[in-house]
Protein backbone atom coordinates (compact mmCIF):
# COMPACT_ATOMS: atom_id res chain seq x y z
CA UNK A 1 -6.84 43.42 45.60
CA UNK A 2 -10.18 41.78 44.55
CA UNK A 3 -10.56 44.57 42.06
CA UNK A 4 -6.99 43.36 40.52
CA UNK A 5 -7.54 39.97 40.66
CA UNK A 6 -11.54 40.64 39.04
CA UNK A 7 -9.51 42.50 36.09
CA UNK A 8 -7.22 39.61 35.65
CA UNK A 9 -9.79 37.04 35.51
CA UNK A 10 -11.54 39.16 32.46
CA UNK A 11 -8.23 39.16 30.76
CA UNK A 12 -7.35 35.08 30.86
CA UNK A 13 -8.98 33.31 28.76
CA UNK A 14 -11.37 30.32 29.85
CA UNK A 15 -9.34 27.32 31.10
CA UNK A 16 -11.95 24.54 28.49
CA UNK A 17 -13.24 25.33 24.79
CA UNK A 18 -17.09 26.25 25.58
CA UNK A 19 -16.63 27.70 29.04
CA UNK A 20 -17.10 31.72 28.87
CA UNK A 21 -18.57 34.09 26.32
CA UNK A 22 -16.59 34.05 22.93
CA UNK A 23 -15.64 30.90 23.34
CA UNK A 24 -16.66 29.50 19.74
CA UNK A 25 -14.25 26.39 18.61
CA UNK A 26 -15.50 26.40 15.09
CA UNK A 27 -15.07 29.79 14.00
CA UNK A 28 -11.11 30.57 14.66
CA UNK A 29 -12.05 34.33 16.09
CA UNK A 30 -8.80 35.83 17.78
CA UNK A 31 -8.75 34.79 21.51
CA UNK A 32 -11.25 31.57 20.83
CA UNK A 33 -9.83 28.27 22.39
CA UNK A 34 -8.99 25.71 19.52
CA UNK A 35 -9.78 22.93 21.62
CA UNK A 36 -10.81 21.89 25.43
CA UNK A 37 -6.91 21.15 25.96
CA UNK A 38 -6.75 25.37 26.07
CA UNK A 39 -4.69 26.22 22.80
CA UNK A 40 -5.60 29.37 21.73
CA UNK A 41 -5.33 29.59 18.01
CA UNK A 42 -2.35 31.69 16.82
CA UNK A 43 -2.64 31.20 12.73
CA UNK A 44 -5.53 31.55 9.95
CA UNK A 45 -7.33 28.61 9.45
CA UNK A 46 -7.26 28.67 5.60
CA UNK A 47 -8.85 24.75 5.36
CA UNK A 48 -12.63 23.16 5.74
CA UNK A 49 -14.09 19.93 6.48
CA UNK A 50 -13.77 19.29 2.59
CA UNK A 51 -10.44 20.38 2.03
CA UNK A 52 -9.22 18.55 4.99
CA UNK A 53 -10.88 15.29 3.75
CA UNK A 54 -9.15 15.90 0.52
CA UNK A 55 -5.51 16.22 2.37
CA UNK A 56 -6.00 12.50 3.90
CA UNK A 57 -7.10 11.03 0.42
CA UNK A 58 -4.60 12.70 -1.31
CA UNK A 59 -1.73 11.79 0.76
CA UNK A 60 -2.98 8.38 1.23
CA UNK A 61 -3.66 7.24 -2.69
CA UNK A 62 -4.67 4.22 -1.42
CA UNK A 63 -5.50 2.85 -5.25
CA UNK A 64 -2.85 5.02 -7.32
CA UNK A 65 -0.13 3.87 -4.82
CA UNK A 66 -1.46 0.24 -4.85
CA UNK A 67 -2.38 0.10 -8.17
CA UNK A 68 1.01 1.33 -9.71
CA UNK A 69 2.42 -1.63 -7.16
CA UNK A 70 0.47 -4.19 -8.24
CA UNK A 71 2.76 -6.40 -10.25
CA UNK A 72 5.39 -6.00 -7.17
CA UNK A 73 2.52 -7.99 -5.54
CA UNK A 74 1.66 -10.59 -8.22
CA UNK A 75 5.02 -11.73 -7.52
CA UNK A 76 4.88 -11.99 -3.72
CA UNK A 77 1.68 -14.23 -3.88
CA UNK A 78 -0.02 -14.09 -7.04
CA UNK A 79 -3.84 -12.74 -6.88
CA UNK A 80 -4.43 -14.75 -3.12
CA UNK A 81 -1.18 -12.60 -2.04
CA UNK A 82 -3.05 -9.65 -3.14
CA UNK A 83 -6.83 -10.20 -1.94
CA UNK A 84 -5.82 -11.51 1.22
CA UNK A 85 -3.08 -9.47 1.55
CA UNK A 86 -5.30 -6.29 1.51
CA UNK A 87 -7.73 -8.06 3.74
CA UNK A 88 -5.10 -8.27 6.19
CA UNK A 89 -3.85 -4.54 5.88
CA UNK A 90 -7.67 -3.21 6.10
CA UNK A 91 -7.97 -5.16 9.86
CA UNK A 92 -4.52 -3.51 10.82
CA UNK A 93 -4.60 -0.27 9.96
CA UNK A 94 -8.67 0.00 10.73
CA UNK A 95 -6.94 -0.47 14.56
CA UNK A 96 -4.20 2.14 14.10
CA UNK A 97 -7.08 4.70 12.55
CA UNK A 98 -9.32 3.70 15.88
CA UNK A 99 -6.74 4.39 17.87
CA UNK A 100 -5.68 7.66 16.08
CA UNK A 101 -9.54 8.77 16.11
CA UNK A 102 -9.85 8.58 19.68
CA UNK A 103 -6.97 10.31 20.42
CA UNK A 104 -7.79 13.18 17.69
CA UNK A 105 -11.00 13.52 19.55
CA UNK A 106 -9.74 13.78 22.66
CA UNK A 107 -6.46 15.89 22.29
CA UNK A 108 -6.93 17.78 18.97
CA UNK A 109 -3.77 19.44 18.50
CA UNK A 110 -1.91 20.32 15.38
CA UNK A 111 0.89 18.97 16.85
CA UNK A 112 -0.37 15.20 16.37
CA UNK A 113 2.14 12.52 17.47
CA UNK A 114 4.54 13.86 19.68
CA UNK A 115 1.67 15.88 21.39
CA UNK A 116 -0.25 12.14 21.96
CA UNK A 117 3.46 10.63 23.11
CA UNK A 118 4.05 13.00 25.75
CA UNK A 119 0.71 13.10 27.21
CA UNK A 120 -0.08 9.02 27.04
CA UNK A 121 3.10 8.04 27.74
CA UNK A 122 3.58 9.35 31.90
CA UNK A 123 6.88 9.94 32.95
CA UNK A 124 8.41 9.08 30.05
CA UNK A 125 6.21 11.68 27.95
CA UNK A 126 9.25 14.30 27.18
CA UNK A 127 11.54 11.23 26.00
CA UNK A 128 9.22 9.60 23.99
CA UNK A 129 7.69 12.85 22.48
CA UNK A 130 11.37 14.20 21.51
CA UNK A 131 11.73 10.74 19.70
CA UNK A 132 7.83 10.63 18.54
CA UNK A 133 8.35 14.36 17.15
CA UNK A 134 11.87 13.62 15.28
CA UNK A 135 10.62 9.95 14.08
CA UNK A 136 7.37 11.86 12.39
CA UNK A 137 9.55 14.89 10.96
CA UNK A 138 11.66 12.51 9.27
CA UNK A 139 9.19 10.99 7.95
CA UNK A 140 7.38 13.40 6.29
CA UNK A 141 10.74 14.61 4.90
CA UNK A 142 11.53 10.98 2.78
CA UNK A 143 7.90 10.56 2.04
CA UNK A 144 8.25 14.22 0.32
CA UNK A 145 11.37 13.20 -1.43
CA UNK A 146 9.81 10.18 -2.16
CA UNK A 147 6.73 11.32 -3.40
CA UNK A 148 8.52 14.15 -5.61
CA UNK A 149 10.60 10.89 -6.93
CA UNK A 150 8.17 9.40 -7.92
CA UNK A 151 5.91 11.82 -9.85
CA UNK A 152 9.30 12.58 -11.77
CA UNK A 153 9.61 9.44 -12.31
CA UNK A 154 5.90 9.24 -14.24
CA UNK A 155 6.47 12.17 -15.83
CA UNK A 156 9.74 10.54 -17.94
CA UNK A 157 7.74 7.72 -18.56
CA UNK A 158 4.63 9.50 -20.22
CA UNK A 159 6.91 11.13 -22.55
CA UNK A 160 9.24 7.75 -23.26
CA UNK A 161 5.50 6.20 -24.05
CA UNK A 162 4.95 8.96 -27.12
CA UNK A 163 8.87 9.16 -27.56
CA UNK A 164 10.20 5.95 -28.48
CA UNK A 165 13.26 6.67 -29.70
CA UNK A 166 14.06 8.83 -26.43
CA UNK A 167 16.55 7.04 -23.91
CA UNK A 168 16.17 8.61 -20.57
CA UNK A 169 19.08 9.01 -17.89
CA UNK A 170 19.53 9.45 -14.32
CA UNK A 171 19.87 13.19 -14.80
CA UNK A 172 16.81 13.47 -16.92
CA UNK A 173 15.05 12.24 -13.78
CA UNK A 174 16.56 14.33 -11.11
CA UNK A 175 14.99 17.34 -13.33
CA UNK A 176 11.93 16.14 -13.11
CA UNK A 177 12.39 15.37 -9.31
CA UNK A 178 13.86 18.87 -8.60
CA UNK A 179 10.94 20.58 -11.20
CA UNK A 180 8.29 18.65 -9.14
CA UNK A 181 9.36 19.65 -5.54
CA UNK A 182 9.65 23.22 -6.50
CA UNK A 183 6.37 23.51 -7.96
CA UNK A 184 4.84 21.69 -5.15
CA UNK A 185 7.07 24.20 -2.98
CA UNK A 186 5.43 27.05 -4.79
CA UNK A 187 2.50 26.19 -4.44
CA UNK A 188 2.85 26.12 -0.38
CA UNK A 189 4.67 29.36 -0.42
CA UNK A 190 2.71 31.46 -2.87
CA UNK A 191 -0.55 29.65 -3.28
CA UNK A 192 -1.90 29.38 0.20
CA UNK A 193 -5.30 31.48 -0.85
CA UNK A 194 -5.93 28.92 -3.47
CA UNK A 195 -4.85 25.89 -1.97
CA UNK A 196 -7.64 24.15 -0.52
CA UNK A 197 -9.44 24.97 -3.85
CA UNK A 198 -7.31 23.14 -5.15
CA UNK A 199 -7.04 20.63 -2.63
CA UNK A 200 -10.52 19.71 -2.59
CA UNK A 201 -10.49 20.03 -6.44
CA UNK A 202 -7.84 17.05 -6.65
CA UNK A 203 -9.36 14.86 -4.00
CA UNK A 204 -12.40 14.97 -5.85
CA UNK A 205 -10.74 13.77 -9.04
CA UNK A 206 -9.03 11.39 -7.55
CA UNK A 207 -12.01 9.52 -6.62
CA UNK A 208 -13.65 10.12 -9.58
CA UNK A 209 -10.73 8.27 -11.29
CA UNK A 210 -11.23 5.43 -9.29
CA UNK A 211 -14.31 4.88 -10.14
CA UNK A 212 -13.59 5.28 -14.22
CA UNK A 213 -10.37 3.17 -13.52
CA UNK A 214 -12.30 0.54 -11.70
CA UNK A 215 -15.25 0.49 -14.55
CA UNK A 216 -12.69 0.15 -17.28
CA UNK A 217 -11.01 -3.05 -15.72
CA UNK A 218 -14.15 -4.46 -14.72
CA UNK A 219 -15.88 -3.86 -18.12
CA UNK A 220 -12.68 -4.08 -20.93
CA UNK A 221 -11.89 -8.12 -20.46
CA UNK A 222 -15.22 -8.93 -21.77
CA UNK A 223 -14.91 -6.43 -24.63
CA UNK A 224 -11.29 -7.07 -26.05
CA UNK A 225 -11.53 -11.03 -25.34
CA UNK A 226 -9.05 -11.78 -22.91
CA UNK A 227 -11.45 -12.83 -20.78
CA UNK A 228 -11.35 -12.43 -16.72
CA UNK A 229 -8.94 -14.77 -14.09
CA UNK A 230 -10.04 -17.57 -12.95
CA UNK A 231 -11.74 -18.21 -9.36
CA UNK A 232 -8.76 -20.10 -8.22
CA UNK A 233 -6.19 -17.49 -9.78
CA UNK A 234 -7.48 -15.14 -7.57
CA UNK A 235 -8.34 -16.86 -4.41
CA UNK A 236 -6.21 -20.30 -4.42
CA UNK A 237 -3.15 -19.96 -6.56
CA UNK A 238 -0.38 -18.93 -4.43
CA UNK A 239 2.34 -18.29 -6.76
CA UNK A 240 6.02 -17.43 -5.54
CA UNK A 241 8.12 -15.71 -7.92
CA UNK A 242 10.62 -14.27 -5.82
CA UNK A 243 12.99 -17.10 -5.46
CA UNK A 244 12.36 -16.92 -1.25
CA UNK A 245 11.75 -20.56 0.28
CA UNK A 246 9.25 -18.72 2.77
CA UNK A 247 5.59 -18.53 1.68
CA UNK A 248 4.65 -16.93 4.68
CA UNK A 249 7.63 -14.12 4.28
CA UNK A 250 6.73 -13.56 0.86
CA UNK A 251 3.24 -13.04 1.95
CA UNK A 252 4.58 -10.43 4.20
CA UNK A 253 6.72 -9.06 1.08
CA UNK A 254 3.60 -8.55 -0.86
CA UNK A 255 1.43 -6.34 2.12
């Protein structure tokens, strides 16, 4: 019996990430724990540190997003609806990406949310994971479509800008939607060698845009003569274009 139960002990694998020979989290070995929460890892860990950074900045495009949104703003508040506005969203979401860090460091898991709901929430963990898991899926499904939508929708009007004459329709967009999710698809399915390459490649652009983009605002005023806003524009003005009564809801509008 102790020489069964000796042979089984060599056989499971240690109960914390660290505890036992072998036991290397940052090197994805068969039979290494992932994490001190005891997942072992069951798939090739294709992405870095790099690549991974270049996922979050990607799919946040914090300035493309905000900057292609920026006259949505203007109207909701003018430039004090904008500067204060994104003061306001910093604060917020700084909290949500505390509270997301902790729990990251704590429970890594690839399953993310509905891993977090079922352990923090007690008793009520397999309810409000089912819900947490579903809520999250969707999610990522209509920010895809969305996302897809909206690089088709760029795509018609860089070619309307050197086509003037061209008058696009509905249909001519839902091309461009359906061409954009299939090559992102292919890229998933077929590209998965290549993909943080190219991952880290875009995140890297992108912030080297942002920096060119932020160079030519700041620097093109002065040469072309328009000149820059005014200190109150920006930080007094509140202008409501919307037609809403509600300063204070338009405010919210523009965040």
């Amino acid at each position: 019996m102790s020489d069964l139960s000796s042979e089984e002990e060599k056989k499971a694998p240690p109960a914390f990430a660290g505890e036992g020979e072998g036991a290397d989290v940052g090197n994805g070995r068969e039979g290494d724990l992932v994490n001190a929460s005891g997942h072992v890892q069951e798939l090739d860990r294709s992405f870095g540190f790099w690549s991974v950074a270049s996922v979050g900045i990607l799919a946040d495009n914090a300035w493309g997003a905000g900057g292609g949104s920026l006259v949505v703003s203007l109207y909701n508040g003018g430039g004090p609806g904008v500067m204060y506005g994104f003061i306001a969203s910093v604060i917020f979401y700084s909290t949500i990406a505390a509270s997301l860090a902790e729990l990251a460091s704590a429970l890594p898991s690839s399953a993310n949310v509905y891993h977090w709901a079922s352990v923090t929430a007690g008793r009520y963990g397999k309810v409000v994971s089912f819900y947490a898991g579903w809520w999250n899926c969707l999610a990522w499904m209509f920010g895809a479509a969305s996302s897809s939508l909206f690089a088709g929708e760029t795509v018609i009007a860089m070619y309307s800008i050197y086509h003037p004459a061209y008058q696009p329709q509905r249909w001519h967009i839902f091309i461009a939607f359906l061409g954009t999710t299939w090559m992102a698809l292919s890229l998933v399915l077929f590209g998965q060698r290549i993909l943080p390459k190219i991952t880290t490649g875009m995140g890297i652009m992108l912030l080297t845009l942002f920096f060119i983009t932020t160079l030519v605002c700041a620097i093109m005023p002065s040469q072309t003569g328009a000149g820059y806003a005014s200190n109150a524009f920006v930080w007094t003005d509140f202008q409501n274009l919307t037609g809403w009564k509600s300063s204070g809801f338009v405010f919210l509008m523009g965040i």
